[in-house]
N, C-alpha and C. Protein backbone atom coordinates (compact mmCIF):
# COMPACT_ATOMS: atom_id res chain seq x y z
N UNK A 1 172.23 222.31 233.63
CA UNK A 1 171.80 221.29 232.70
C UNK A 1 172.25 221.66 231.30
N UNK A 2 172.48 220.46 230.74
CA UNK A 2 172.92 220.76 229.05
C UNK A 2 171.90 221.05 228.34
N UNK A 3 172.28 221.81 227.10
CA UNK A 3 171.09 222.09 226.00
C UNK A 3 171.58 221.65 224.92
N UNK A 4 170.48 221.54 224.12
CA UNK A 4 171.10 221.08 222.82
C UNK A 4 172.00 222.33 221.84
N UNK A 5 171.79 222.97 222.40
CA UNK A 5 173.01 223.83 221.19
C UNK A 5 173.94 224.72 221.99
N UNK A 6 175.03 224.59 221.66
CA UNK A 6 176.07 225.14 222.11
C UNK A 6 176.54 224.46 222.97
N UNK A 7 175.91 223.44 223.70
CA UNK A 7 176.55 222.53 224.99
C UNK A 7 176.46 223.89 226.74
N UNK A 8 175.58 225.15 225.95
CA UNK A 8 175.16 225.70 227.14
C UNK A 8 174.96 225.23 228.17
N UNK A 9 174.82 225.74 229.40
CA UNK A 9 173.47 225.53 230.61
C UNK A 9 172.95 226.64 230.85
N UNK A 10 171.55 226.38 231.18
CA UNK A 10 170.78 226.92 231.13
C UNK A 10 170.03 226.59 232.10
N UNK A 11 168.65 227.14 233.31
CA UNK A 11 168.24 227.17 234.24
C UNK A 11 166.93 225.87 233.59
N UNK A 12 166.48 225.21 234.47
CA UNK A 12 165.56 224.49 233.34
C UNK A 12 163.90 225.28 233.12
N UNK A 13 163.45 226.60 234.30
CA UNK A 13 162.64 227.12 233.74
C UNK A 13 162.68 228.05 232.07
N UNK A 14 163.50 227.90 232.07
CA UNK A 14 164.29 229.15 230.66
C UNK A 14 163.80 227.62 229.37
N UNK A 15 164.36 226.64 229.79
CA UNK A 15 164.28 225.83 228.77
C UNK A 15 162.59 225.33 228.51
N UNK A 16 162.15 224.70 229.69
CA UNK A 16 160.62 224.29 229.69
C UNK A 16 159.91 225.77 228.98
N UNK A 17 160.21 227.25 229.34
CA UNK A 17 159.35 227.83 228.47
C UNK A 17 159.68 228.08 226.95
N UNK A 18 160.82 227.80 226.27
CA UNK A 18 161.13 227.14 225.20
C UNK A 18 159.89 226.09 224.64
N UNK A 19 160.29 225.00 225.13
CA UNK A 19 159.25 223.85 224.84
C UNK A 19 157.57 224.10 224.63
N UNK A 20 157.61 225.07 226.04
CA UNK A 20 155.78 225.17 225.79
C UNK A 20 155.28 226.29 224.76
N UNK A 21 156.52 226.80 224.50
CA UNK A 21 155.97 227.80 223.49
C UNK A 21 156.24 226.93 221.77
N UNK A 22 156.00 225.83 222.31
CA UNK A 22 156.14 225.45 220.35
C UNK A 22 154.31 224.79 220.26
N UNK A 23 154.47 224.97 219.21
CA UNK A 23 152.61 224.06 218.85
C UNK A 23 152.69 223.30 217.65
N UNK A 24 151.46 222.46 217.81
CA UNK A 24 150.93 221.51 216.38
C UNK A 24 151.71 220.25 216.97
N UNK A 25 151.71 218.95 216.21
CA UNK A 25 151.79 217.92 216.42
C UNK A 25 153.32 217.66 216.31
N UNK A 26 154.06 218.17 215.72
CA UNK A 26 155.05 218.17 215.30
C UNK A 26 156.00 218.91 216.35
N UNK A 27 155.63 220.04 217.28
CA UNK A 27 156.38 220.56 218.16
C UNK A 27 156.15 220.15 219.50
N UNK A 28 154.98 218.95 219.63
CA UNK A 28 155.20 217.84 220.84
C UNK A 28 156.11 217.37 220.79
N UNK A 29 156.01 216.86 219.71
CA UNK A 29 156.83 215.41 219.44
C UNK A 29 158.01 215.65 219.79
N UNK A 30 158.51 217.16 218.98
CA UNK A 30 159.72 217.59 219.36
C UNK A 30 160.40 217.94 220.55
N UNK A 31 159.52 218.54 221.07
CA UNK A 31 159.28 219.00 222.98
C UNK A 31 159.43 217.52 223.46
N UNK A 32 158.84 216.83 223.33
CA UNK A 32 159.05 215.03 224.17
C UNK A 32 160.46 214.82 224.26
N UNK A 33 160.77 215.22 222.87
CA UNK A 33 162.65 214.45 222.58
C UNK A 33 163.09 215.02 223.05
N UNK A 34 163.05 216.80 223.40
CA UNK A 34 163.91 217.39 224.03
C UNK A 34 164.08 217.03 225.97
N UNK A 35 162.45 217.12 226.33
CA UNK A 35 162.15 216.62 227.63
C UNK A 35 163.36 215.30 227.72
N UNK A 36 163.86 214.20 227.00
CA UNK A 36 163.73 213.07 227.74
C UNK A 36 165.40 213.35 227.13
N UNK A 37 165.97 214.31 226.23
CA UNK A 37 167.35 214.32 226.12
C UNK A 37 167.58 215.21 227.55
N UNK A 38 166.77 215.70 227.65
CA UNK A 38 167.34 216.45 229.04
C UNK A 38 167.44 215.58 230.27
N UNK A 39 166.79 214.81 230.42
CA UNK A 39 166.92 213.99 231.67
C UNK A 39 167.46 212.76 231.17
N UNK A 40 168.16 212.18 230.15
CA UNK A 40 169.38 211.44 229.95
C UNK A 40 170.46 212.24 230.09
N UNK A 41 170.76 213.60 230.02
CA UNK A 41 172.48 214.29 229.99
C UNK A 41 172.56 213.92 231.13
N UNK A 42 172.52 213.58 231.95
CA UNK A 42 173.29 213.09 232.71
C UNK A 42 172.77 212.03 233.55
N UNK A 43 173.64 210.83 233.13
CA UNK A 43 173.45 209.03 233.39
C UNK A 43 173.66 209.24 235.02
N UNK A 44 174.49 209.39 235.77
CA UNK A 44 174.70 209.34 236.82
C UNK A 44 174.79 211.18 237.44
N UNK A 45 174.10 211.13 238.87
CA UNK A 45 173.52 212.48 239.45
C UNK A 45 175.29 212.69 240.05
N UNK A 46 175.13 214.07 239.56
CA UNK A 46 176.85 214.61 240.30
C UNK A 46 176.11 215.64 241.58
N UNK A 47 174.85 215.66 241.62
CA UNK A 47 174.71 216.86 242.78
C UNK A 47 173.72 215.87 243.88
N UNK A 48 173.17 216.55 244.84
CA UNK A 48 172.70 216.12 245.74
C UNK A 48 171.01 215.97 245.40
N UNK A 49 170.07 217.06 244.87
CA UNK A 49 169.25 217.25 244.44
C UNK A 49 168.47 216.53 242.58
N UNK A 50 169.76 216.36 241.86
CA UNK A 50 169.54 215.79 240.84
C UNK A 50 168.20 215.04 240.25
N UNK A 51 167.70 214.26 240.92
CA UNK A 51 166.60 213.31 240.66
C UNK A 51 165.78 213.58 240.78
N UNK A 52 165.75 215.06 242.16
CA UNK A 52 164.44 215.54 242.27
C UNK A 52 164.12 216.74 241.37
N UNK A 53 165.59 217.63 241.10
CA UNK A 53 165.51 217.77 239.40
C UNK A 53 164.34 217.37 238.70
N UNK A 54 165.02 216.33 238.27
CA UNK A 54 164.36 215.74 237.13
C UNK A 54 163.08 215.53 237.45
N UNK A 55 162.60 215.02 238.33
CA UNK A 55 161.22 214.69 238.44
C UNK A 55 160.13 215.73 238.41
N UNK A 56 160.75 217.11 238.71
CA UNK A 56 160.07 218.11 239.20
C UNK A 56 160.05 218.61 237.70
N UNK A 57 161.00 218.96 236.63
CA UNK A 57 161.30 219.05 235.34
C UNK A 57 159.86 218.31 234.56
N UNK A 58 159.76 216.79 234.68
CA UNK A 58 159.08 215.62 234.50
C UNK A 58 157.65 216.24 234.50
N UNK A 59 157.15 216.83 235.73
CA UNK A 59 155.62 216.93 236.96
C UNK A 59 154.90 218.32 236.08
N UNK A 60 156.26 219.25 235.83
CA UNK A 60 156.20 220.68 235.15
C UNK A 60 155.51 220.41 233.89
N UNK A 61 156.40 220.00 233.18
CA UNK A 61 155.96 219.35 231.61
C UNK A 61 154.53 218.93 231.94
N UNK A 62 154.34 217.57 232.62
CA UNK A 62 152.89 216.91 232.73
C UNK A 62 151.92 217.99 232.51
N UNK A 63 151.97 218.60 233.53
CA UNK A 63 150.98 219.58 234.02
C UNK A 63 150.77 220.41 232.98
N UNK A 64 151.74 221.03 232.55
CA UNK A 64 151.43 222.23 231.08
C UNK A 64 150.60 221.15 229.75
N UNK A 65 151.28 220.31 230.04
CA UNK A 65 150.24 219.79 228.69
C UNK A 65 149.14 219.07 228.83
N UNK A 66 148.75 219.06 230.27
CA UNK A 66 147.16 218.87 230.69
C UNK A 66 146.31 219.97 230.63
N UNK A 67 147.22 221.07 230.85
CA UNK A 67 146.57 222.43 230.74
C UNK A 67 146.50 222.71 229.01
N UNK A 68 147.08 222.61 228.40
CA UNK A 68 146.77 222.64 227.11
C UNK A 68 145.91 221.64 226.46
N UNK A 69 146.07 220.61 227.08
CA UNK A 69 144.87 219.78 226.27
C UNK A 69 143.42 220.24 226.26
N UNK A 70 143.27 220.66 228.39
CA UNK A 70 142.40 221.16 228.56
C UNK A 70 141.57 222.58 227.31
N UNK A 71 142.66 223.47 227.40
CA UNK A 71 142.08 224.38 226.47
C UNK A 71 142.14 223.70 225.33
N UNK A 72 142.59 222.89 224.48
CA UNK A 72 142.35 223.03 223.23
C UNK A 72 140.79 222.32 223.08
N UNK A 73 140.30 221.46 224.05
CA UNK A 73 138.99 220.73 224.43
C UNK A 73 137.91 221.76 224.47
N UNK A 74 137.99 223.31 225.48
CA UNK A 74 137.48 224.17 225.52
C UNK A 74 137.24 225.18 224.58
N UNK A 75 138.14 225.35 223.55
CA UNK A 75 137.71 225.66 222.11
C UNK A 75 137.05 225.23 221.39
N UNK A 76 137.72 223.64 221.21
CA UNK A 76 136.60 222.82 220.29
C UNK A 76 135.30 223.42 220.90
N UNK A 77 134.74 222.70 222.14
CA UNK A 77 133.00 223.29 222.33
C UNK A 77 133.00 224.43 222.00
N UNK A 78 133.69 225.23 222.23
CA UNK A 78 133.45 226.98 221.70
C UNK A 78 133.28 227.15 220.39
N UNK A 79 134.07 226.52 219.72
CA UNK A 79 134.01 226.99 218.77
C UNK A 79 132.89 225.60 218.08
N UNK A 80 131.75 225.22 218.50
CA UNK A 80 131.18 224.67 217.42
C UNK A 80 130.17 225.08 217.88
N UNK A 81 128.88 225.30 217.13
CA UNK A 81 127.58 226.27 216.81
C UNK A 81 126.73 225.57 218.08
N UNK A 82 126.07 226.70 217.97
CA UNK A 82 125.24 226.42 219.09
C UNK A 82 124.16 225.55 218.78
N UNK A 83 123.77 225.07 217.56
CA UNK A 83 123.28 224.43 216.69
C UNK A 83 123.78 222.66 217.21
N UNK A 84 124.88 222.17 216.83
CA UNK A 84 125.65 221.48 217.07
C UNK A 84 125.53 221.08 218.64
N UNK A 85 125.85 221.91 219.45
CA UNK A 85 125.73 221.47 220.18
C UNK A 85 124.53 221.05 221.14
N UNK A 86 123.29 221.77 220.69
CA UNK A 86 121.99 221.33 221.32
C UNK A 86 121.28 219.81 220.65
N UNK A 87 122.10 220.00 219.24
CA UNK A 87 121.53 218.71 218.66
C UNK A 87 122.29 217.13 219.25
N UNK A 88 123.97 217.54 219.97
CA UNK A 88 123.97 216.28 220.46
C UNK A 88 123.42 215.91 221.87
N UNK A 89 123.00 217.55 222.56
CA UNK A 89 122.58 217.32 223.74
C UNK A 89 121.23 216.29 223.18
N UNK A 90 120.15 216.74 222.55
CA UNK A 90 119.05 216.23 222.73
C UNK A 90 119.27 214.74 221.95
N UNK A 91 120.32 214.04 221.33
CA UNK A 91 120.49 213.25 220.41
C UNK A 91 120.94 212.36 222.10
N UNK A 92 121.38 212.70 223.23
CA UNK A 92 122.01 211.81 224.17
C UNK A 92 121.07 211.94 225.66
N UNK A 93 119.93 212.95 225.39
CA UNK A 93 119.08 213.47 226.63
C UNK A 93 117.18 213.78 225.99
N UNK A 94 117.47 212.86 224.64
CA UNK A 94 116.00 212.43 224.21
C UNK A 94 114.88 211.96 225.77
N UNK A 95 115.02 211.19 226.21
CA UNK A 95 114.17 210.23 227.09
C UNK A 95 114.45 210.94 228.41
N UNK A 96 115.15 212.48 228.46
CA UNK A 96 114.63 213.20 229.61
C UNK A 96 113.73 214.13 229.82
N UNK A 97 113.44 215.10 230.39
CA UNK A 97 111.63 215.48 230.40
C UNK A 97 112.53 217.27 230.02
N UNK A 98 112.28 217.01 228.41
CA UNK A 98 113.40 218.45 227.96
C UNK A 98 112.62 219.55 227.22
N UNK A 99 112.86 221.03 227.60
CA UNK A 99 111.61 221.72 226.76
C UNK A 99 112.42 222.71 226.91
N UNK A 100 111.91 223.86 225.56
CA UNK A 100 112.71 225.08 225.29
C UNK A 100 113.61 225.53 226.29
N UNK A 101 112.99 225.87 227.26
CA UNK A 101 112.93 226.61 228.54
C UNK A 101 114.45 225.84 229.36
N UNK A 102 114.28 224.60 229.34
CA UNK A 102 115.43 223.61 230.01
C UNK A 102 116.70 223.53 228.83
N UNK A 103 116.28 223.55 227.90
CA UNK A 103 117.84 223.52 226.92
C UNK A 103 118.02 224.98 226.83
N UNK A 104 117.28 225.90 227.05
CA UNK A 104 117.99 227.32 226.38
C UNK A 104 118.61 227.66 228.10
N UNK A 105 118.37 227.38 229.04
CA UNK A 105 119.06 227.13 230.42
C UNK A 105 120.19 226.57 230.43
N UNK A 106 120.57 225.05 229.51
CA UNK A 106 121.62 224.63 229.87
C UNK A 106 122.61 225.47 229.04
N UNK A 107 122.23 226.06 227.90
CA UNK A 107 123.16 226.41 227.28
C UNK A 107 123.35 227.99 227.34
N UNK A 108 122.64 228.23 228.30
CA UNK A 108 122.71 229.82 229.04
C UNK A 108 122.84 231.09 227.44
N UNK A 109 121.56 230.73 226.64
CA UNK A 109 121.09 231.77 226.17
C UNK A 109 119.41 231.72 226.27
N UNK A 110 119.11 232.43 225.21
CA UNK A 110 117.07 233.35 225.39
C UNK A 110 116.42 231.65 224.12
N UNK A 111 115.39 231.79 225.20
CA UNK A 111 115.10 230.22 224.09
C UNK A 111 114.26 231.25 222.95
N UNK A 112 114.50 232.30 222.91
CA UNK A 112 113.57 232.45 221.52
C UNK A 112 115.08 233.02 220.65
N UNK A 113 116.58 233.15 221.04
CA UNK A 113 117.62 232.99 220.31
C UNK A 113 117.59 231.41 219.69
N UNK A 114 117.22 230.28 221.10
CA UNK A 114 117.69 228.80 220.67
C UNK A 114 116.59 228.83 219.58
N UNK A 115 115.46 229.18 219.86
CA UNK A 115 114.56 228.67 218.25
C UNK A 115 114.56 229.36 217.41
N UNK A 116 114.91 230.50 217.32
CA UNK A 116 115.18 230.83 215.94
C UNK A 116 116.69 230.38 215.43
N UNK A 117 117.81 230.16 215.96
CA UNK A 117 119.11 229.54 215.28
C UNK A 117 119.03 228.48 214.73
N UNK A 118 118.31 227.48 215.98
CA UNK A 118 117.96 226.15 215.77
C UNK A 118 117.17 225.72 214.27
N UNK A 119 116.03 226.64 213.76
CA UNK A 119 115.29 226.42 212.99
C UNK A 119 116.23 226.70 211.80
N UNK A 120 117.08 228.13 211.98
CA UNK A 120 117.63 228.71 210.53
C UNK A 120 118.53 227.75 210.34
N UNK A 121 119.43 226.89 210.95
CA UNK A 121 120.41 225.94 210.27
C UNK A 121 119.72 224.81 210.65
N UNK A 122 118.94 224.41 210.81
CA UNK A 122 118.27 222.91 210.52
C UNK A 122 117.10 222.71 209.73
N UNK A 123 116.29 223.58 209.48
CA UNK A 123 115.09 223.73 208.91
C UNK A 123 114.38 222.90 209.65
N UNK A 124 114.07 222.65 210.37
CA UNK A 124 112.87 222.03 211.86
C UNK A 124 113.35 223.01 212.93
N UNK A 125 111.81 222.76 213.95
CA UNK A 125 112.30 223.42 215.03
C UNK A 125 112.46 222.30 215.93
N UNK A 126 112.85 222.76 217.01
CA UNK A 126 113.42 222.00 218.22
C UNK A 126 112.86 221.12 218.55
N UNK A 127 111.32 221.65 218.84
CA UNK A 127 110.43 220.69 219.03
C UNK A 127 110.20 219.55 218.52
N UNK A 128 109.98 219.51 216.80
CA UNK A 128 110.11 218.50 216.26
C UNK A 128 111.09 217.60 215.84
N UNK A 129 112.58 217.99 215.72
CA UNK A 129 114.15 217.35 216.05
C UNK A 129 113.58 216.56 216.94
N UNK A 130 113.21 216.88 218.46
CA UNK A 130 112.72 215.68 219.47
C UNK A 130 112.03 215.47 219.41
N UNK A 131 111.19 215.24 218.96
CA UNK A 131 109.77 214.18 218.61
C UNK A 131 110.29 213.27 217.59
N UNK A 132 111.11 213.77 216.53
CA UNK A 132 111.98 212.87 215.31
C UNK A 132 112.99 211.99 216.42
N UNK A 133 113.39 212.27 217.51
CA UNK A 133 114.82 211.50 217.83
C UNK A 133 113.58 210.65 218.89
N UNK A 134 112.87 211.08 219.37
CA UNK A 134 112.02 209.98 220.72
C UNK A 134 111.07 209.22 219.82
N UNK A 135 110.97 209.38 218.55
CA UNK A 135 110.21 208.63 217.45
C UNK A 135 110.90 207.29 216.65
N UNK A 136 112.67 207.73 216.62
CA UNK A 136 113.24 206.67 215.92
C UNK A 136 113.79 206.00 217.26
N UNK A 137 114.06 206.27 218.51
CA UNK A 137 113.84 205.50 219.24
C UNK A 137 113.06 204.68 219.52
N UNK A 138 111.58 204.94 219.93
CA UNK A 138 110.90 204.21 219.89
C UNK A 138 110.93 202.70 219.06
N UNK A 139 110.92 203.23 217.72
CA UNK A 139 110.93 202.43 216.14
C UNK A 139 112.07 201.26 216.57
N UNK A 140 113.05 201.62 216.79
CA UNK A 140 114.68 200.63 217.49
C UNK A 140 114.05 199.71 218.62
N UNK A 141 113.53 200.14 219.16
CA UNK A 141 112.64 199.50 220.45
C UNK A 141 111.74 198.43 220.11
N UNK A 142 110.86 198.64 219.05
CA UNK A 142 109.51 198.05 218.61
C UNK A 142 109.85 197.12 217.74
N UNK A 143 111.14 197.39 216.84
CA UNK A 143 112.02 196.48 216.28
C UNK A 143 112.40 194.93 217.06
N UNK A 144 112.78 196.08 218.35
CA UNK A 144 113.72 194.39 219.58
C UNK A 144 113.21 193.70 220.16
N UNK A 145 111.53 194.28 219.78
CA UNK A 145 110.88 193.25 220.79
C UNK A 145 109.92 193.78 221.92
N UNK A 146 110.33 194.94 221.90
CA UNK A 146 109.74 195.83 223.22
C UNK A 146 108.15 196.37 222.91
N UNK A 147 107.03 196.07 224.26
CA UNK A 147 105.85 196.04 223.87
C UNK A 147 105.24 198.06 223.14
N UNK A 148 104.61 198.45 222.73
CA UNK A 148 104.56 199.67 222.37
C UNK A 148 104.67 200.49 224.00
N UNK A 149 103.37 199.36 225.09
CA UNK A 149 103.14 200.33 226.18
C UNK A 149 104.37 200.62 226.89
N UNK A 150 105.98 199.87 226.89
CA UNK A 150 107.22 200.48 227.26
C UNK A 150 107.86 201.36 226.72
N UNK A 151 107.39 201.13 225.59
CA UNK A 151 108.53 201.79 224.59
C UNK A 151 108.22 203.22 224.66
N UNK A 152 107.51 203.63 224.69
CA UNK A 152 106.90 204.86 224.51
C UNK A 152 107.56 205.35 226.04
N UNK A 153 107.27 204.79 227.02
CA UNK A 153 108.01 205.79 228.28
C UNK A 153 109.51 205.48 228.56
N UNK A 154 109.82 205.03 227.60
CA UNK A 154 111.73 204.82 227.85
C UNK A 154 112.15 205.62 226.99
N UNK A 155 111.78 206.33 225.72
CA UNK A 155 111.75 206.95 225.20
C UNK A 155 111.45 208.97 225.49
N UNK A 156 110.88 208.48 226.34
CA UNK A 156 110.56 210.37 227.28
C UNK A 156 109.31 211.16 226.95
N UNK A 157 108.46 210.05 226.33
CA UNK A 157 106.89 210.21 226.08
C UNK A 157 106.19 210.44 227.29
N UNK A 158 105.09 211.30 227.36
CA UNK A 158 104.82 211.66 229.08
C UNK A 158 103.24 210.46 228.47
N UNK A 159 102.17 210.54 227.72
CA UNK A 159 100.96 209.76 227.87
C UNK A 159 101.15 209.39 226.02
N UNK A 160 100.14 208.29 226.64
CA UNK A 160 100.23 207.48 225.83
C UNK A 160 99.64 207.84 224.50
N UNK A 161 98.69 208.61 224.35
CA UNK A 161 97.99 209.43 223.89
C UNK A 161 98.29 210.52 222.83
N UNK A 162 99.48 211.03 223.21
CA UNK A 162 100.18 212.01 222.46
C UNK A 162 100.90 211.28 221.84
N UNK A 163 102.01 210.25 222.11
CA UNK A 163 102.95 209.30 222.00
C UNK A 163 102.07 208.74 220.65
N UNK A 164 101.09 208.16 220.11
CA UNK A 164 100.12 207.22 219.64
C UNK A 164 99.78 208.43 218.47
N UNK A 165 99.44 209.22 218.96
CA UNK A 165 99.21 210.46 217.54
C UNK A 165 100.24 210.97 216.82
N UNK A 166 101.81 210.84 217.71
CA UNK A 166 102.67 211.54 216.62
C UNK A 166 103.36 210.49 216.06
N UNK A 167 103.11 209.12 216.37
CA UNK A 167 103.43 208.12 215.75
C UNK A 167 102.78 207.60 214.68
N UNK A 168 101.32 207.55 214.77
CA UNK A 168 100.50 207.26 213.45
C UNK A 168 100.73 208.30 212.77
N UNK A 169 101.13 209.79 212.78
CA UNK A 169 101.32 211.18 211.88
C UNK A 169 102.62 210.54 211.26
N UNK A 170 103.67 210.25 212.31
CA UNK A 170 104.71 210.16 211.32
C UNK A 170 105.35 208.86 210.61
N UNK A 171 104.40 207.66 211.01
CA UNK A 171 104.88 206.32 209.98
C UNK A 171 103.47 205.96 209.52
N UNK A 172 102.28 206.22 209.53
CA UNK A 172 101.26 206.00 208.72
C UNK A 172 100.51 204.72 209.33
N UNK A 173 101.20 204.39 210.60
CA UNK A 173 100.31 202.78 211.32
C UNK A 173 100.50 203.40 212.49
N UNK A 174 99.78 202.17 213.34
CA UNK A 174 99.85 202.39 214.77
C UNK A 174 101.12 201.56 215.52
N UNK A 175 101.63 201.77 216.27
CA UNK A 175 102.61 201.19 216.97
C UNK A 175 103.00 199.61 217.00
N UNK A 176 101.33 199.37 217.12
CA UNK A 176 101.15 197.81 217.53
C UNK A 176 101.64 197.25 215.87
N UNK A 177 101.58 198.28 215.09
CA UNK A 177 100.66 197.76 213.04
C UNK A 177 102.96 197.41 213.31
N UNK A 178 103.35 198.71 213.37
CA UNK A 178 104.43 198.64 213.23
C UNK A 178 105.42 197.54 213.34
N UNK A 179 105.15 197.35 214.61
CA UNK A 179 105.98 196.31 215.87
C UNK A 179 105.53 194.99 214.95
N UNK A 180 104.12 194.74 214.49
CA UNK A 180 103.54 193.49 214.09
C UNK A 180 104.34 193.34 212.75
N UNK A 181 104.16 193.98 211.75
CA UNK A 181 104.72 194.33 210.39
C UNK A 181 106.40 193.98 210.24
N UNK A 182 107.40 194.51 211.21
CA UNK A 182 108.41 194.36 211.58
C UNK A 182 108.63 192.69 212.22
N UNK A 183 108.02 191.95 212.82
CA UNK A 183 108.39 190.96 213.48
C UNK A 183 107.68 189.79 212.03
N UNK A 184 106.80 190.34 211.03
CA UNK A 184 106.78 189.36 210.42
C UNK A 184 107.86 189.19 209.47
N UNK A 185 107.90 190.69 208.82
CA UNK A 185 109.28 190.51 207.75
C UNK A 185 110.57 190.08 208.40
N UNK A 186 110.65 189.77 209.80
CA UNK A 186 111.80 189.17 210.04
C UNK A 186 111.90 187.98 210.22
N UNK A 187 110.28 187.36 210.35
CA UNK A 187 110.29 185.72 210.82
C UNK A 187 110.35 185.28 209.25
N UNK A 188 110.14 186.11 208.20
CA UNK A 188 110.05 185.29 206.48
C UNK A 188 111.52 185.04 206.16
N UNK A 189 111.30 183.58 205.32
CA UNK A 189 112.37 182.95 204.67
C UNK A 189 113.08 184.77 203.96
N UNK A 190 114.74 184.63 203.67
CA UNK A 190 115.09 184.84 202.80
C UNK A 190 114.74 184.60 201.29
N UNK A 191 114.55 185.27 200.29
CA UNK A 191 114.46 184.81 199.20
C UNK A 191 115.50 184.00 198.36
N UNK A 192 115.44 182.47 197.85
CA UNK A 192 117.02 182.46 196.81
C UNK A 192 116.70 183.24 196.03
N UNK A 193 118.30 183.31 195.73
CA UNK A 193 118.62 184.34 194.24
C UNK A 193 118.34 183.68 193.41
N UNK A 194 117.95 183.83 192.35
CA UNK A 194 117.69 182.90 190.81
C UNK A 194 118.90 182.89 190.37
């Protein structure tokens, strides 16, 4: 096969590890052009095997840069705080039945590491992050229409009871005051502007 410099040939494993050894956005791009000048040098196959050449050339490439996508995916999570990442767990796994013990499991460290990290870069602890995220849920809920006695268990409230105390603690009414308060300021006229 031809290369671009010198009008060499060259074996095409020699060349593909060329290609995979370039990085950044700019040495795809470049790797692509080279991939697809290589399988235009030659318009018509002079050997018997040719096409399957190419395809196999084609399958090689694919594969390495699934494998690289893969890792560069596996860094990102690595490399972002453990902080970060428990906050989108519980931001997408609010309304499941979640406690120290079950998140410092999924994320396979000591839950008295997860609460003390958790607390030093957020200033809340864990606990209350989810009571704040199954609280403004709720609130979105009570907004749409939804009676308090649902809202509260779609949300990942176990009784009603607890649900009802950390809600009057943290908006100053009761659920029902809320939901009521909310459905009137939405049934009132707009004001005109003067």
């Amino acid at each position: 096969m031809e290369t671009l410099q010198n009008d060499q040939r060259i074996w095409p494993n020699v060349w593909l590890r060329s290609i995979f050894t370039e990085e950044g956005e700019t040495g795809w791009r470049i790797s692509w052009e080279m991939l697809f000048r290589l399988l235009q040098v030659q318009k018509t196959p002079e050997t018997y095997g040719h096409a399957i050449n190419q395809l196999s050339v084609m399958s090689l490439f694919l594969v390495n840069l699934y494998n690289q996508d893969a890792e560069l995916r596996k860094q990102e999570i690595e490399n972002r705080s453990l902080t970060e990442n428990v906050t989108e767990y519980i931001n997408q796994h609010y309304a499941d039945s979640l406690t120290i013990d079950r998140l410092a499991e999924q994320f396979f460290v000591s839950k008295y590491h997860l609460m003390h990290e958790f607390s030093q870069k957020t200033g809340t602890s864990v606990y209350r992050y989810l009571m704040q995220q199954r609280l403004h849920a709720v609130c979105d809920l009570l907004e749409r229409g939804t009676v308090p006695n649902e809202a509260y268990l779609l949300c990942g409230f176990k009784d009603y009871a607890n649900f009802y105390r950390a809600f009057r603690s943290a908006y100053g009414q009761s659920p029902r005051e809320y939901a009521r308060a909310h459905r009137k300021a939405a049934e009132e006229p707009a004001s005109p502007d003067a």
